[in-house]
Protein backbone atom coordinates (compact mmCIF):
# COMPACT_ATOMS: atom_id res chain seq x y z
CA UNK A 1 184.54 146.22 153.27
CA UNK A 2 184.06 142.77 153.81
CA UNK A 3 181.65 143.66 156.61
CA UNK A 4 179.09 144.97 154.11
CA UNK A 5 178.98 142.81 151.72
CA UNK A 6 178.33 139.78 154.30
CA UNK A 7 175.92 142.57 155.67
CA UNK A 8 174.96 142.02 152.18
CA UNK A 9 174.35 138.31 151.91
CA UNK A 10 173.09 137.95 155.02
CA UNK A 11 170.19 139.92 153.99
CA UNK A 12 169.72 138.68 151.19
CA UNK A 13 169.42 135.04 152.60
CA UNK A 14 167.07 136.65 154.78
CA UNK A 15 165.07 137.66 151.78
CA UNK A 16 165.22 135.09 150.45
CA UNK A 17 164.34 132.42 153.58
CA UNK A 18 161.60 135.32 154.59
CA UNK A 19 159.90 134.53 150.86
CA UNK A 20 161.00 130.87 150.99
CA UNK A 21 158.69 130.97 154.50
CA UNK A 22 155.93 133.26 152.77
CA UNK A 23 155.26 131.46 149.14
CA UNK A 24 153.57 127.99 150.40
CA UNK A 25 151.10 130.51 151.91
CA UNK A 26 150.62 132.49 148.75
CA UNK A 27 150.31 128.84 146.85
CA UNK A 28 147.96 127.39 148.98
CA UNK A 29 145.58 131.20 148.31
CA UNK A 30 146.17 130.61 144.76
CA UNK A 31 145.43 127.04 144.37
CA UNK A 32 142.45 127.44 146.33
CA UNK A 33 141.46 130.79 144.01
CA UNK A 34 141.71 128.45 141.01
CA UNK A 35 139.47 125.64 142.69
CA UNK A 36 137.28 128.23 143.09
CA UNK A 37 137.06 129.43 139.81
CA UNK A 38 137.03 125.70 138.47
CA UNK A 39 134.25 125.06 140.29
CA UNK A 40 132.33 128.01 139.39
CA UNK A 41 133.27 127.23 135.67
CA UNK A 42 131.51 123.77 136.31
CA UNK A 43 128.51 124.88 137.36
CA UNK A 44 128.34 127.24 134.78
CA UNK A 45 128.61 124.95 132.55
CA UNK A 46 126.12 122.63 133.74
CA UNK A 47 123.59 125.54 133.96
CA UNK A 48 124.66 125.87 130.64
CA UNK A 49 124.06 122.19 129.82
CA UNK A 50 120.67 122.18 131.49
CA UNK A 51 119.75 125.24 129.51
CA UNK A 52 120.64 123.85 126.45
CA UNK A 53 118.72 120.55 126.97
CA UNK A 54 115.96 122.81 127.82
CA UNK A 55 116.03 124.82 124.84
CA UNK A 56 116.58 121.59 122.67
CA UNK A 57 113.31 120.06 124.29
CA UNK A 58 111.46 123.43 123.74
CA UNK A 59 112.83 123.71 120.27
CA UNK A 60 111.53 119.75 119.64
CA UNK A 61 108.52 120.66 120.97
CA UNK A 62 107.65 123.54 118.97
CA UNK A 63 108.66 121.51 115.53
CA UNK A 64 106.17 119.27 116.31
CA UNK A 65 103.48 121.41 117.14
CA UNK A 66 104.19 123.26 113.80
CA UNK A 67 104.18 119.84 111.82
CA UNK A 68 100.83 119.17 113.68
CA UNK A 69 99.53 121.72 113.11
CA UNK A 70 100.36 121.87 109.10
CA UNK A 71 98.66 118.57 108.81
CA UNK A 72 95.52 119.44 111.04
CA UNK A 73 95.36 122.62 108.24
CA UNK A 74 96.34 119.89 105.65
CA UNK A 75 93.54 117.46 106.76
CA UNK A 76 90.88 120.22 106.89
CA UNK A 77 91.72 121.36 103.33
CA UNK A 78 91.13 118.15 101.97
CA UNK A 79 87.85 117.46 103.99
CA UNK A 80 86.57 121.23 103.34
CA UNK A 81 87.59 119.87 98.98
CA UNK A 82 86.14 116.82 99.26
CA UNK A 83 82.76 118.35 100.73
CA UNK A 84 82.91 120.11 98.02
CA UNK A 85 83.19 117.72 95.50
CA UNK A 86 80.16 115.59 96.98
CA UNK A 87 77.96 118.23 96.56
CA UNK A 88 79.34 119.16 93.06
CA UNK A 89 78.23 115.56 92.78
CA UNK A 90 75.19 115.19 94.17
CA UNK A 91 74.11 118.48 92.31
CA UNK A 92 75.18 116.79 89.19
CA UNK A 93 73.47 113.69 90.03
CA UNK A 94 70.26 115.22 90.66
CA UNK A 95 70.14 117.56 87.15
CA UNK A 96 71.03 114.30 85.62
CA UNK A 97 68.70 112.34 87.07
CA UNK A 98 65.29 115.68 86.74
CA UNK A 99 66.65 117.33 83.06
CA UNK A 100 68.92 114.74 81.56
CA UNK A 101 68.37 111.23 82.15
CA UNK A 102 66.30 108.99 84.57
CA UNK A 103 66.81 107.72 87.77
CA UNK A 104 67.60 104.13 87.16
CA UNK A 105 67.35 101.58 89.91
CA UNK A 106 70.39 98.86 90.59
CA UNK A 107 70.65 96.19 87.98
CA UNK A 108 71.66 93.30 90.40
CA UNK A 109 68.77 93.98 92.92
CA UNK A 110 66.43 94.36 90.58
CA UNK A 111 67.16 90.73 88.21
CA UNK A 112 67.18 89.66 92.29
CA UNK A 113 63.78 90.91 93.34
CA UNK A 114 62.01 89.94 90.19
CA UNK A 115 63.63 86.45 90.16
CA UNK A 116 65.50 86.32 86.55
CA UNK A 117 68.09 83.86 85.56
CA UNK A 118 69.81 83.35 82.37
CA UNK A 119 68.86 80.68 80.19
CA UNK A 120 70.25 76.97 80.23
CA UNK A 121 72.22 76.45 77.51
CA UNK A 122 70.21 73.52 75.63
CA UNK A 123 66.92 75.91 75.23
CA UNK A 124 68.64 77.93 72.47
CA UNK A 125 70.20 76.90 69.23
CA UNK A 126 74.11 76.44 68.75
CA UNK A 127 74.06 77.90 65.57
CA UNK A 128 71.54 80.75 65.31
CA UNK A 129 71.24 81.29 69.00
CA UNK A 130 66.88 80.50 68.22
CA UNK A 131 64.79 79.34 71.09
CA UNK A 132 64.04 75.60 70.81
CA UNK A 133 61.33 73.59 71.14
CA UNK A 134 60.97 70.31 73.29
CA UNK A 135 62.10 67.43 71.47
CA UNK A 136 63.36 69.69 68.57
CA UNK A 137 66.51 68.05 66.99
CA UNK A 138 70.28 70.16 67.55
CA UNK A 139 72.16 68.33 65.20
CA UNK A 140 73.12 70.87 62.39
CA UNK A 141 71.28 73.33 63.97
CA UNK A 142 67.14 74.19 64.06
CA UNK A 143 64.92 74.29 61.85
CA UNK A 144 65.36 77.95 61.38
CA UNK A 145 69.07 77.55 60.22
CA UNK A 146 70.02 74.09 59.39
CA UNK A 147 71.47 73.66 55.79
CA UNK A 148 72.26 77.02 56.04
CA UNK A 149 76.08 78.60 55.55
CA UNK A 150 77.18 80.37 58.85
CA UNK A 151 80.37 83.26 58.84
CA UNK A 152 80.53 81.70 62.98
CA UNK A 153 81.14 78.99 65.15
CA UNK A 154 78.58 79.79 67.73
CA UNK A 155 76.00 81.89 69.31
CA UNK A 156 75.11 82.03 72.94
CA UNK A 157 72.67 84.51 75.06
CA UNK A 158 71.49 85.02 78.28
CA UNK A 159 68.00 84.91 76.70
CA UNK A 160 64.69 84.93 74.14
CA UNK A 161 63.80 88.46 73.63
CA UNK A 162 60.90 88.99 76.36
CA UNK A 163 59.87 90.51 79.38
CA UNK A 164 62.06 91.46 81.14
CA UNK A 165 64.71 91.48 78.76
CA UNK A 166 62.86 93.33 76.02
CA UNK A 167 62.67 96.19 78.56
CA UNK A 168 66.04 96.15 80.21
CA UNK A 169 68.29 95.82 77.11
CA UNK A 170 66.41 98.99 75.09
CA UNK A 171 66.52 101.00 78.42
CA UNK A 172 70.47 100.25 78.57
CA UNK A 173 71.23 102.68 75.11
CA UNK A 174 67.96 104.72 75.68
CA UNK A 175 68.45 105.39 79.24
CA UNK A 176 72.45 104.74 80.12
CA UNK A 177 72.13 102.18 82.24
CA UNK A 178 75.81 101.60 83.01
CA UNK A 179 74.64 99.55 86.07
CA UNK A 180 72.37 96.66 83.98
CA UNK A 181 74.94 97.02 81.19
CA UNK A 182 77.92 95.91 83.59
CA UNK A 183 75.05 92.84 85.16
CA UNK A 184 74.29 91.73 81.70
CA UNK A 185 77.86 91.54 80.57
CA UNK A 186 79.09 90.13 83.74
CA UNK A 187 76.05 86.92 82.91
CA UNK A 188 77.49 86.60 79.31
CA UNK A 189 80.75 86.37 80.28
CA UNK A 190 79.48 83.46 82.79
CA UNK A 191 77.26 82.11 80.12
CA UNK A 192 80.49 81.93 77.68
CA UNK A 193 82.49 80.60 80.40
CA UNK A 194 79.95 77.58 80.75
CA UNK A 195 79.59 76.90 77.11
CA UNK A 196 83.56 76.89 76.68
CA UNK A 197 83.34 74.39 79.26
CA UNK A 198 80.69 72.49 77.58
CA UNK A 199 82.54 72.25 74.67
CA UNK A 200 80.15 74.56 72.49
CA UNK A 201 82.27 77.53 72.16
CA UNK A 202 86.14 78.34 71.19
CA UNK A 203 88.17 79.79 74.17
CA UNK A 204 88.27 83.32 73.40
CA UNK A 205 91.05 85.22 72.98
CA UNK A 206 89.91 88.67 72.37
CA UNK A 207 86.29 90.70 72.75
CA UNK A 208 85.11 92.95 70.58
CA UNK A 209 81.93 94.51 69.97
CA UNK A 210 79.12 95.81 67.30
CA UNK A 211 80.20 99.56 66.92
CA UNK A 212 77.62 102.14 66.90
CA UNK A 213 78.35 105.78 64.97
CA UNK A 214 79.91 108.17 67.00
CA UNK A 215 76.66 110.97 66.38
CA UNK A 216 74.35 108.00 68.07
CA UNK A 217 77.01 107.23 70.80
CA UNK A 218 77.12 110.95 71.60
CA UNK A 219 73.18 111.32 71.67
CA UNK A 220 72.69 108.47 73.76
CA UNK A 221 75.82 109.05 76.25
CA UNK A 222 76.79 105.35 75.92
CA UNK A 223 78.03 103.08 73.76
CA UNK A 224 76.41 100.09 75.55
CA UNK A 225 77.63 97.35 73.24
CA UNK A 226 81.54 98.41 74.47
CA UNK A 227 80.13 98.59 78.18
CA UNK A 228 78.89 94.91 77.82
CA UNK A 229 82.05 93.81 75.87
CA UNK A 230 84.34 95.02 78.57
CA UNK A 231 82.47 93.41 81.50
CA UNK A 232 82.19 90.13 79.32
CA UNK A 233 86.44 90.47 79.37
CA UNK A 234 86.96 91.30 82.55
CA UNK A 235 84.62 88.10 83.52
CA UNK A 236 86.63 86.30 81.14
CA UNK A 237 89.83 87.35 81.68
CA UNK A 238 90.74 88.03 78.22
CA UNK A 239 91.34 91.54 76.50
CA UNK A 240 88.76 93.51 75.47
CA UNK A 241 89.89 96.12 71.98
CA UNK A 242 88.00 97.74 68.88
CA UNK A 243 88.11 96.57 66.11
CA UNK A 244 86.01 97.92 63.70
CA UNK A 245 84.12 100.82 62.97
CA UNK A 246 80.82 102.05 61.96
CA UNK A 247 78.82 104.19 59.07
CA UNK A 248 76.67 106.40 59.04
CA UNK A 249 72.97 104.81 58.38
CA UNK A 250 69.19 103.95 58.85
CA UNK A 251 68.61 102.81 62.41
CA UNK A 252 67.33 99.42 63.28
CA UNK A 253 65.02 100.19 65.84
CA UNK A 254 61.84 101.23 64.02
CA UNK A 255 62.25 99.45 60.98
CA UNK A 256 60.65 95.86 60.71
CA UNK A 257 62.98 92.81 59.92
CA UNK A 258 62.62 93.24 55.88
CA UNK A 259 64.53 96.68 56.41
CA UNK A 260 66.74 95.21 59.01
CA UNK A 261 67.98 92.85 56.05
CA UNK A 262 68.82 95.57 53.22
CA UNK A 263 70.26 97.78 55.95
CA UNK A 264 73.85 95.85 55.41
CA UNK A 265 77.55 97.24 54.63
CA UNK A 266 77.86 99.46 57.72
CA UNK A 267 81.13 98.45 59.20
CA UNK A 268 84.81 98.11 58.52
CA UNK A 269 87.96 97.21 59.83
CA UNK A 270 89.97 100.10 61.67
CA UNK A 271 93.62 100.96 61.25
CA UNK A 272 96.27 99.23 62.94
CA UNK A 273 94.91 95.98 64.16
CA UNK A 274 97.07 93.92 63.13
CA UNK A 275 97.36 92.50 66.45
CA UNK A 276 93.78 90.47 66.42
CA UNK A 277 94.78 88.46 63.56
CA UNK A 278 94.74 84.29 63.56
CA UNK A 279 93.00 84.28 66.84
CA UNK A 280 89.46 83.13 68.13
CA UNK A 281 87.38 86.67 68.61
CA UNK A 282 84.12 86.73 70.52
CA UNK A 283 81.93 89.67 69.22
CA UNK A 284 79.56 91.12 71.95
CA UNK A 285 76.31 92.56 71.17
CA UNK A 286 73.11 93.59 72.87
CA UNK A 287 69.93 92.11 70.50
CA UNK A 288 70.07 89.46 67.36
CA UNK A 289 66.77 90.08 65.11
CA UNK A 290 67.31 89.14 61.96
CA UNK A 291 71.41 88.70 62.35
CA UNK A 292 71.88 90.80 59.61
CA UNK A 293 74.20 93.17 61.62
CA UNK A 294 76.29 90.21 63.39
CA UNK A 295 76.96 89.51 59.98
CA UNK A 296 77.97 92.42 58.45
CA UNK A 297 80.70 92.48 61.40
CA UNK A 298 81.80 89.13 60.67
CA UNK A 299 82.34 89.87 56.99
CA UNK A 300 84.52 92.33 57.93
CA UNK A 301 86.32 90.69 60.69
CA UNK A 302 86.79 87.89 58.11
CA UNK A 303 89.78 90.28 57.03
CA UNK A 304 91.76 89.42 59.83
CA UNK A 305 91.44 85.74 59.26
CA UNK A 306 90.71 84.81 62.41
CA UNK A 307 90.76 80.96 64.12
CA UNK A 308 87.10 81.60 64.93
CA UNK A 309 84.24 83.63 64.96
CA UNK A 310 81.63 83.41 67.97
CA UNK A 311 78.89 85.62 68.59
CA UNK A 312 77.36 86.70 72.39
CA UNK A 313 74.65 88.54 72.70
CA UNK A 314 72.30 89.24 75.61
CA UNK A 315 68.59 88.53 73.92
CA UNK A 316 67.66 87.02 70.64
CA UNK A 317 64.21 88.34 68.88
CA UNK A 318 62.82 84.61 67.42
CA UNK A 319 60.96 84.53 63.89
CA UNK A 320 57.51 85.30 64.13
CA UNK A 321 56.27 82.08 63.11
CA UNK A 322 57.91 80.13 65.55
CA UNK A 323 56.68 82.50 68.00
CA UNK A 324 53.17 81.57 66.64
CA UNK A 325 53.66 78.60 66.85
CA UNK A 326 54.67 78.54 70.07
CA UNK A 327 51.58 80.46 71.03
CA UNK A 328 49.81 77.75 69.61
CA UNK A 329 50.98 75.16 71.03
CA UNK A 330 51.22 77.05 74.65
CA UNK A 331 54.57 75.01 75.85
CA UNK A 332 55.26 76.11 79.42
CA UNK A 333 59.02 76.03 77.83
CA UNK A 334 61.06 79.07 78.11
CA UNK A 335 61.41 81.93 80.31
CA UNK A 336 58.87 82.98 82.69
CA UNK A 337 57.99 86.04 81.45
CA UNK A 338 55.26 86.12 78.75
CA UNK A 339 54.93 89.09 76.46
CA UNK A 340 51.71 90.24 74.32
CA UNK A 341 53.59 90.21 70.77
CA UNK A 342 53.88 86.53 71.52
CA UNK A 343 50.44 85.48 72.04
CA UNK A 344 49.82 87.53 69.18
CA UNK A 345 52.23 86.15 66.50
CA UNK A 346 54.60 89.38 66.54
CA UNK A 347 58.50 89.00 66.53
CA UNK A 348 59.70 92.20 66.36
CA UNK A 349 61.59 93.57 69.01
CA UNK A 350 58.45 96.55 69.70
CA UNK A 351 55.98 93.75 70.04
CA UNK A 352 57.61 91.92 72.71
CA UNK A 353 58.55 95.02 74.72
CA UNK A 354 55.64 95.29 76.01
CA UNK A 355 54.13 93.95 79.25
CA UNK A 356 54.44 94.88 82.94
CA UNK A 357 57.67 97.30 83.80
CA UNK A 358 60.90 95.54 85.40
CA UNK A 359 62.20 98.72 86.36
């Protein structure tokens, strides 16, 4: 019995050594099996990695070309709209310019090529903004206003009503001519600039202008008193609001100065400005004949009880006798441009439009 059982253990030691002999063999297959695999898992996953840096670059690539290509489409649609609107423009500029209006030339250019300057200061009147002559006494005023009661502190121009100021201030409201209405009202707000300087005017600290009625503003297309007001701010540097507001009546252009005189009581004061009282207000308009209309506006900017009243206007229409007698005497003083009316003895604004074009 005892024979088979170490029949037994013997082999099962044999067994067991036999395996004991066999399994570094099958550990050394199996390690190397798993190397294997390990490094075919690596360079899968650096194919992987390379694809995927690949695809990422592609990917990049293709955003951008969409975003380029979205603003090359973005870039043409505003090119292709603003064509468009130039020619929408130009169309409208040239209906204007044959059915509607006239074909005005540049305002700077022109006053440039035909060699006009704004007057000096000491060849008009403080007061009632008259031409002077030489040797004429400015204390009190001229002759044409002294002794007389004044609603302002001070009137300054750019200059006498002539050539070629008689043409280019009727052809601002007949003609819109935003350009010479921006010029002019740039020069006045130089001209008031000087004479605060000189001591002759208030600083102002608001610009207003004449109103016109709202039917002539909308015949004309302008209101070319508020066009020269605003450029007179902005050259200032001072605001620039309405204050008052116009009624319905007889025009001033083709009536003589006797008419110009009774036509009075055409403005008052709008609602809600408040704001503009106790300060010095500079009222802008385009031609002084008779002052009857700078006047009415003063009376009813008196409301406001202001600091000061000044008036600034672009040309101012003398009394036909002084024109007369300037004729007579035939003083080389004053602008350089000589008008018919005034060799004549005429003062009204019609008279003294007339003479060679400056446009």
């Amino acid at each position: 019995m005892w024979r088979v059982f170490l029949c037994a253990i013997l082999t099962h030691d044999r067994g067991h050594l036999m395996q004991s002999a066999r399994l570094p063999d099958c550990r050394s297959g199996l390690h190397g099996q798993i190397e294997a695999w390990r490094s075919e898992a690596l360079k899968g996953d650096e194919d992987m990695s390379v694809g995927d840096s690949e695809s990422t670059g592609r990917e990049q690539a293709a955003t951008e070309l969409a975003r380029a290509t979205r603003t090359a489409c973005r870039e043409a649609s505003h090119a292709r709209r603003d064509a468009r609107k130039r020619r929408r423009l130009l169309f409208l500029r040239g209906l204007d310019a044959t059915l509607f209006g006239h074909r005005m030339p540049e305002a700077a250019f022109l006053a440039e090529q035909v060699g006009w300057h704004r007057d000096c200061m000491d060849d008009s009147c403080v007061k009632c903004g008259t031409t002077l002559f030489r040797f004429e006494s400015r204390e009190g005023g001229c002759g044409e206003c002294r002794g007389r009661r004044a609603l302002h502190e001070a009137v300054i121009r750019l200059g006498r009503y002539a050539p070629p100021l008689s043409q280019w201030v009727p052809a601002v409201k007949s003609r819109a001519w935003f350009s010479m209405a921006h010029h002019l009202g740039r020069e006045l707000g130089q001209q008031a600039r000087d004479a605060v300087y000189a001591g002759r005017l208030p600083q102002p600290e608001l610009v207003t202008w004449v109103p016109v009625h709202w039917i002539r503003r909308l015949w004309r297309g302008i209101d070319h008193a508020q066009t020269i007001a605003r450029a007179t701010a902005n050259e200032l540097g001072v605001p620039c609001c309405s204050l008052l507001a116009a009624r319905w009546s007889r025009g001033q252009v083709h009536g003589d100065r006797r008419q110009r005189t009774s036509n009075a009581g055409r403005f008052h004061l709008k609602r809600g400005v408040q704001h503009a009282m106790a300060r010095h207000i500079l009222l802008v308009d385009d031609v002084q004949t008779t002052g009857t209309t700078a006047q009415d506006a003063f009376r009813a900017l008196r409301d406001l009880r202001p600091k000061s009243l000044s008036l600034a206007v672009c040309a101012v229409s003398d009394p036909p006798r002084r024109n007369a007698l300037r004729a007579s005497q035939s003083t080389p003083r004053g602008p350089r441009w000589e008008s018919r009316g005034e060799a004549s003895g005429g003062g009204s604004p019609e008279s003294e439009a007339n003479g060679p074009r400056m446009y």
